[in-house]
C-alpha atoms as a PDB file:
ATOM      1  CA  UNK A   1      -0.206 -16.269 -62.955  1.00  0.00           C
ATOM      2  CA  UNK A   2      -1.622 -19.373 -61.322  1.00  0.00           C
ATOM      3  CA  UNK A   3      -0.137 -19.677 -58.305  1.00  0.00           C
ATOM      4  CA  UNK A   4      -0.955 -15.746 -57.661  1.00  0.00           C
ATOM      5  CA  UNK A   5      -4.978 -16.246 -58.110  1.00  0.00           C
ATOM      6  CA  UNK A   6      -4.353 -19.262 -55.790  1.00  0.00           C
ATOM      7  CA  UNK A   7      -2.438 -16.961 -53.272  1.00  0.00           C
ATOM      8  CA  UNK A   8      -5.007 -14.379 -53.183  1.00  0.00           C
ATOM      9  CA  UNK A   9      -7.902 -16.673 -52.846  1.00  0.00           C
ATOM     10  CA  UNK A  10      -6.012 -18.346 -50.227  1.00  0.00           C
ATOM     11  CA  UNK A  11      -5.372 -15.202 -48.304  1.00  0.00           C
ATOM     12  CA  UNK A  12      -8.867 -14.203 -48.851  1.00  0.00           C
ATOM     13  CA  UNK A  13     -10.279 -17.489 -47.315  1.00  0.00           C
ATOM     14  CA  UNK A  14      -8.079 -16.847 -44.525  1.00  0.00           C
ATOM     15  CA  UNK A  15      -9.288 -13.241 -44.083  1.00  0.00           C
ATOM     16  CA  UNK A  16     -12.733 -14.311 -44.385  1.00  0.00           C
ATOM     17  CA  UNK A  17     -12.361 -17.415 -41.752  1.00  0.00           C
ATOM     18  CA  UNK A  18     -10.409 -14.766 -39.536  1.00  0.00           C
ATOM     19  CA  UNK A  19     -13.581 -12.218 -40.137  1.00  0.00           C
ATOM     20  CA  UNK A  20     -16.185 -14.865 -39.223  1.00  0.00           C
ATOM     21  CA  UNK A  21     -14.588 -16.174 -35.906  1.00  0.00           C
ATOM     22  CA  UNK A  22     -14.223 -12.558 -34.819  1.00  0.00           C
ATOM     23  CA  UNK A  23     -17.833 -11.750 -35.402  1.00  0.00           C
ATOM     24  CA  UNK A  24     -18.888 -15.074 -33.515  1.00  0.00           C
ATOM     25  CA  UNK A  25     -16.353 -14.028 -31.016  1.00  0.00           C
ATOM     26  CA  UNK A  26     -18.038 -10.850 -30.738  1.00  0.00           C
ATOM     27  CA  UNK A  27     -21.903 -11.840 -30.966  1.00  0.00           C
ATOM     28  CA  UNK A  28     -20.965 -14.458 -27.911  1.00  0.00           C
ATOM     29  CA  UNK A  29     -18.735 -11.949 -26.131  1.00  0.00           C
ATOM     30  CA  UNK A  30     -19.774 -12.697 -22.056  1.00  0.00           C
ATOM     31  CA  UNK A  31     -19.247  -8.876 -20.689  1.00  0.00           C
ATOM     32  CA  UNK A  32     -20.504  -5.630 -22.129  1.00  0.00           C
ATOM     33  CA  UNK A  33     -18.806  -3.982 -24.691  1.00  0.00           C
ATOM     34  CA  UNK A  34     -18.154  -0.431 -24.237  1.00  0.00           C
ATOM     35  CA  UNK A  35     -20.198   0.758 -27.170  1.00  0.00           C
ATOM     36  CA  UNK A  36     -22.741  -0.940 -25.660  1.00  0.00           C
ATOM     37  CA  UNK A  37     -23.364   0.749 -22.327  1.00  0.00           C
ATOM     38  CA  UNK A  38     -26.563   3.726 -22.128  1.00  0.00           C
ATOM     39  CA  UNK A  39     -25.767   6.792 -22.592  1.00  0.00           C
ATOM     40  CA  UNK A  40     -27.045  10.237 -22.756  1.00  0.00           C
ATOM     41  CA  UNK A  41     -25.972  12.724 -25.046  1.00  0.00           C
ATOM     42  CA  UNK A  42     -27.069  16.655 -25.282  1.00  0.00           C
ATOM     43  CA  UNK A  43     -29.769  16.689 -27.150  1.00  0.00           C
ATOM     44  CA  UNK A  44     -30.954  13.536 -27.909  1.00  0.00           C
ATOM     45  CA  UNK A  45     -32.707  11.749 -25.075  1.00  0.00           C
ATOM     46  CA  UNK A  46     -34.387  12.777 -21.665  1.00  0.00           C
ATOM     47  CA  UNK A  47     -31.566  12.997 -18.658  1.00  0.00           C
ATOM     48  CA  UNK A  48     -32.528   9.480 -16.462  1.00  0.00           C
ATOM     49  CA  UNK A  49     -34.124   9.578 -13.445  1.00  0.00           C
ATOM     50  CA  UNK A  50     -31.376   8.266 -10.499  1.00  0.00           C
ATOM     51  CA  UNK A  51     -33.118   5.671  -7.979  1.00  0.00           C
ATOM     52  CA  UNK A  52     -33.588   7.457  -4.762  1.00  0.00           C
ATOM     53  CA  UNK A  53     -31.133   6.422  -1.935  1.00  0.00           C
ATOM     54  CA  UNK A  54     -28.021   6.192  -4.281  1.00  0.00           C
ATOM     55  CA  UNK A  55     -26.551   8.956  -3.263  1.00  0.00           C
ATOM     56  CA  UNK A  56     -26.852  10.957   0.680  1.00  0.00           C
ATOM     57  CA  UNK A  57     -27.858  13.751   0.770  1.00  0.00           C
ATOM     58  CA  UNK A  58     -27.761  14.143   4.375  1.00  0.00           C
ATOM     59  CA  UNK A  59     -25.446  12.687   7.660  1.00  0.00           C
ATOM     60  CA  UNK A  60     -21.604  11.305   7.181  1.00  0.00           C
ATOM     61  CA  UNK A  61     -18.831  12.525   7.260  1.00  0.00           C
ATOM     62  CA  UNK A  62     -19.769  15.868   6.366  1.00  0.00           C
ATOM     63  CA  UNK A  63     -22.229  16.271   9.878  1.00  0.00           C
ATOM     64  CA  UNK A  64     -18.775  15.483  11.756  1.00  0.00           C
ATOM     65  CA  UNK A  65     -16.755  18.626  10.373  1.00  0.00           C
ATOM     66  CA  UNK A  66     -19.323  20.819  10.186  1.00  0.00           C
ATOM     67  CA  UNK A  67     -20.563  20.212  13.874  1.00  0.00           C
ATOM     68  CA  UNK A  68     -18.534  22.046  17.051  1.00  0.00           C
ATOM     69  CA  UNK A  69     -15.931  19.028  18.711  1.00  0.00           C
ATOM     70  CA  UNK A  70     -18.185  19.424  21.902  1.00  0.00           C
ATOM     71  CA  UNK A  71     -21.283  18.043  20.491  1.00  0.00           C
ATOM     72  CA  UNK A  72     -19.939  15.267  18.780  1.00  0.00           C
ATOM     73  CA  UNK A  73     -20.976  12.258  21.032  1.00  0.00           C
ATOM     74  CA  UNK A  74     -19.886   8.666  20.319  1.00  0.00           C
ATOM     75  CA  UNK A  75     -22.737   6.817  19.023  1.00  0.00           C
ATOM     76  CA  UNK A  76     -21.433   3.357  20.482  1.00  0.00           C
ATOM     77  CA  UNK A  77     -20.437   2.305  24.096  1.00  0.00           C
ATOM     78  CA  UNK A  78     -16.699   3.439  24.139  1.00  0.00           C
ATOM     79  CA  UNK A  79     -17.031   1.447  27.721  1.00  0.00           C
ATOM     80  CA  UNK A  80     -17.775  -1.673  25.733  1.00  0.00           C
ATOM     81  CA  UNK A  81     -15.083  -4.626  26.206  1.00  0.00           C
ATOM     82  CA  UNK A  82     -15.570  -5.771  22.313  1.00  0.00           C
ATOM     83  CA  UNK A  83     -15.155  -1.977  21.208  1.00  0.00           C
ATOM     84  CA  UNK A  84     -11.578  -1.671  23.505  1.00  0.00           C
ATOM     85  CA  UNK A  85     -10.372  -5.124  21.768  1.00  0.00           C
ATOM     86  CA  UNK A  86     -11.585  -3.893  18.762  1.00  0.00           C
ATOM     87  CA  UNK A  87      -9.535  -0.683  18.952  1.00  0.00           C
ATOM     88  CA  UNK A  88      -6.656  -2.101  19.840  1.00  0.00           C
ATOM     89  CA  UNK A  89      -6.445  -3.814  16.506  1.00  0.00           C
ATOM     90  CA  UNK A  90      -6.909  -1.018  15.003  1.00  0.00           C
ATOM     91  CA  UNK A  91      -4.391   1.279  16.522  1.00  0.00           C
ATOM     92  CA  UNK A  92      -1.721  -1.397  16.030  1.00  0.00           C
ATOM     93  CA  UNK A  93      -2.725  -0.687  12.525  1.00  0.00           C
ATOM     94  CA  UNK A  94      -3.018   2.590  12.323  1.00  0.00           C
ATOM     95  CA  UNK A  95      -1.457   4.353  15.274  1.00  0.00           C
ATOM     96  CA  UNK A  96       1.185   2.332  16.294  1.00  0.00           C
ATOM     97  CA  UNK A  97       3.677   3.749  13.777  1.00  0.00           C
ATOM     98  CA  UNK A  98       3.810   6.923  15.319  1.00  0.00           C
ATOM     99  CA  UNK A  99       2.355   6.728  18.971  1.00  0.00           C
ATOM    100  CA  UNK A 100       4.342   3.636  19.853  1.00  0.00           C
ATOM    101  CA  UNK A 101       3.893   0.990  22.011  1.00  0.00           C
ATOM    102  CA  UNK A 102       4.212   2.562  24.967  1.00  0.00           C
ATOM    103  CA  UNK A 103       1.529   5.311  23.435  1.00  0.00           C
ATOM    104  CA  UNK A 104       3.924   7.771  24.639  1.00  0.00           C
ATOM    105  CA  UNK A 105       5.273   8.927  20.674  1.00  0.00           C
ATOM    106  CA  UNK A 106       8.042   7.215  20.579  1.00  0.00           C
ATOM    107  CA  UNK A 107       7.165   4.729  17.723  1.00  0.00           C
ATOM    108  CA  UNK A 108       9.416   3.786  14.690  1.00  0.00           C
ATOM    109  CA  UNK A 109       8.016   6.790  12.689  1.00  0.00           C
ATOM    110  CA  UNK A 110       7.401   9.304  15.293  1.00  0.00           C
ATOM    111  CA  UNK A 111      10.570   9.196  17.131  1.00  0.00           C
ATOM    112  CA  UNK A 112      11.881  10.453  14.178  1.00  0.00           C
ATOM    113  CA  UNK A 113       9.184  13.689  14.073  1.00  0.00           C
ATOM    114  CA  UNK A 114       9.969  16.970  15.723  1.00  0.00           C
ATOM    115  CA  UNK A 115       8.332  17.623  17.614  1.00  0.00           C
ATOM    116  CA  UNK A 116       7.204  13.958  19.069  1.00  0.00           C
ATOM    117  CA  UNK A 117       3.348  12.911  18.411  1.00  0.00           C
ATOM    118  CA  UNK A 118       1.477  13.682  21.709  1.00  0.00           C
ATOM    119  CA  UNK A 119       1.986  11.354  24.292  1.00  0.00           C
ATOM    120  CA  UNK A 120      -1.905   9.468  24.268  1.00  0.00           C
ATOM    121  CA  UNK A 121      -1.309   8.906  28.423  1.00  0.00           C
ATOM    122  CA  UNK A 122      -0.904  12.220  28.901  1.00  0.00           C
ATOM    123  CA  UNK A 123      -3.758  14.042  31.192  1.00  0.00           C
ATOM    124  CA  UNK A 124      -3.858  16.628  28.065  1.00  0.00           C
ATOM    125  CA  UNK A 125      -4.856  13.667  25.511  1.00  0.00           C
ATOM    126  CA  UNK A 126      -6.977  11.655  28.378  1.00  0.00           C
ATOM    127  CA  UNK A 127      -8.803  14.995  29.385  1.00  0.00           C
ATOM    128  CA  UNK A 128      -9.853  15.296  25.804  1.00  0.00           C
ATOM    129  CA  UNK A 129     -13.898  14.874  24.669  1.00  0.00           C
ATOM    130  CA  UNK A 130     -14.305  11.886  22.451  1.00  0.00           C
ATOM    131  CA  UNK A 131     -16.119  14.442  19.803  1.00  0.00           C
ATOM    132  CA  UNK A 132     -12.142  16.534  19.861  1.00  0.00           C
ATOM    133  CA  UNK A 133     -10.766  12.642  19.951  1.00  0.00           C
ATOM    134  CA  UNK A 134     -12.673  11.747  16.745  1.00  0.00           C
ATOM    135  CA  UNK A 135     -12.039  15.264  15.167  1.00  0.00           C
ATOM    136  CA  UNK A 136      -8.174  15.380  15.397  1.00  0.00           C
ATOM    137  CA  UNK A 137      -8.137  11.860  14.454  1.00  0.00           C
ATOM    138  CA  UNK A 138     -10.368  12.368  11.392  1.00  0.00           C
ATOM    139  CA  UNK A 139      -9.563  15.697  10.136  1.00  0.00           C
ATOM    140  CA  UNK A 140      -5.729  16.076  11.902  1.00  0.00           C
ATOM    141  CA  UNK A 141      -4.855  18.945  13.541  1.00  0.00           C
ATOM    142  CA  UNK A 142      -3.478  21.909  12.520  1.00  0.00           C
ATOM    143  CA  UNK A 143       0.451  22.583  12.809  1.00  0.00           C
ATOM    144  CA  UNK A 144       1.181  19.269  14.666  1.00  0.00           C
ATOM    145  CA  UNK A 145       2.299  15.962  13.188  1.00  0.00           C
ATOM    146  CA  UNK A 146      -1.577  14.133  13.442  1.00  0.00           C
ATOM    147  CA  UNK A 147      -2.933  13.347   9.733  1.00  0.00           C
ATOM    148  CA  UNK A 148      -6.270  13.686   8.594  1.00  0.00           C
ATOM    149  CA  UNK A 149      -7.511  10.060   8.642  1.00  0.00           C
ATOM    150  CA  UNK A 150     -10.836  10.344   7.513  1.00  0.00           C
ATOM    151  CA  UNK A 151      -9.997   8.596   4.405  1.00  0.00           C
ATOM    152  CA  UNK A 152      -8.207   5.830   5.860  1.00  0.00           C
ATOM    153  CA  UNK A 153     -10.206   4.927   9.076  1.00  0.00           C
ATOM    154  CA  UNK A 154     -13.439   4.308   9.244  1.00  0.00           C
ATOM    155  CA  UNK A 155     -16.103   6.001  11.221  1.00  0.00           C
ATOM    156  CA  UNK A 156     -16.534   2.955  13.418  1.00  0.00           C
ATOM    157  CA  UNK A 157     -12.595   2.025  13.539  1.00  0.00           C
ATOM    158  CA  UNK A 158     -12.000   5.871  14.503  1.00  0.00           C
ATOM    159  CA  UNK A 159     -14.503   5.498  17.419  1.00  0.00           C
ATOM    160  CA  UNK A 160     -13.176   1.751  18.578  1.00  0.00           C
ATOM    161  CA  UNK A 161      -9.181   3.006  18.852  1.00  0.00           C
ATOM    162  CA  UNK A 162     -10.403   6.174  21.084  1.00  0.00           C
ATOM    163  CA  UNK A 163     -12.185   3.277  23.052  1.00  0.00           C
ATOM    164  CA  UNK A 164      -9.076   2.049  23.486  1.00  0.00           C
ATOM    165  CA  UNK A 165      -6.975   4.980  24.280  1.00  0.00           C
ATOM    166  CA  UNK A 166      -9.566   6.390  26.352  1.00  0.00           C
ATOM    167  CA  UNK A 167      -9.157   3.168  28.227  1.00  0.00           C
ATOM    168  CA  UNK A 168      -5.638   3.633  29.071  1.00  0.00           C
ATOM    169  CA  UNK A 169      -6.194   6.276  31.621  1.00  0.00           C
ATOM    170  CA  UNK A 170      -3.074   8.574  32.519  1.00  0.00           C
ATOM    171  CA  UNK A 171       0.266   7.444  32.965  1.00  0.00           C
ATOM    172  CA  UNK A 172       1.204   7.548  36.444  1.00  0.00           C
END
């Protein structure tokens, strides 16, 4: 009968050790517990203010689909040197796959599309206003192979590699 009371108040030391170290653990914890972070519920408190600026109410990406592809202008020199190195990192990132080295669709991934993407030499592509340029590449275009890219390109990437392509010229 002992050895039991000895067991217990063993195990209860143990429990109580265990209990302790958890609740220091806990007090001294360095991130924020869950429990912890504000909240509002129905009812109970006043709905916080946000800061103003957090979220836009006005310009971005939105502007771009919502304007006509003719009166989308570039707002950076497409002319620019750094902007046609700059876009040719990017479409040998992005476009490459598809439009191929030679620009001309045959790339590892588009050779394999029917039909081909659009050969980016071609007077039809070169012709092109850099407003239609950044819309197809942005928001694709409809029953042909070109994604929507929006959410993988940047706005400033997306203007750089039609830098580039519009620096290409036609093929001859």
């Amino acid at each position: 009968m002992k050895t039991i009371g000895v067991i217990f108040s063993f195990a209860g030391a143990v429990l109580l050790l265990a209990y302790g170290a958890y609740t220091w653990y806990d007090n001294n914890f360095p991130f924020g517990r869950m429990w912890e972070t504000p909240g509002v519920f129905p009812h109970e408190e006043p709905i916080l203010i946000q800061e103003a600026g957090i979220v836009p109410i006005a310009g971005g990406e939105a502007i771009y689909r919502a304007v006509p592809a003719e009166q989308i202008e570039s707002p950076v020199d497409l002319d620019s040197p750094d902007m046609i190195a700059k876009g040719q990192i990017g479409y040998r990132n992005f476009c490459l796959p598809c439009h191929g080295p030679r620009f001309d669709g045959y790339g590892s991934v588009g050779q394999s599309f029917a039909p081909r993407p659009r050969d980016l030499r071609s007077e039809e592509v070169q012709s092109q206003t850099e407003g239609v340029m950044f819309k197809e590449i942005s928001f694709g275009v409809e029953g042909k192979r070109q994604p929507a890219l929006a959410t993988t390109i940047g706005p400033d990437a997306r203007w750089q590699i039609i830098a580039y392509v519009k620096s290409l010229g036609v093929r001859q």
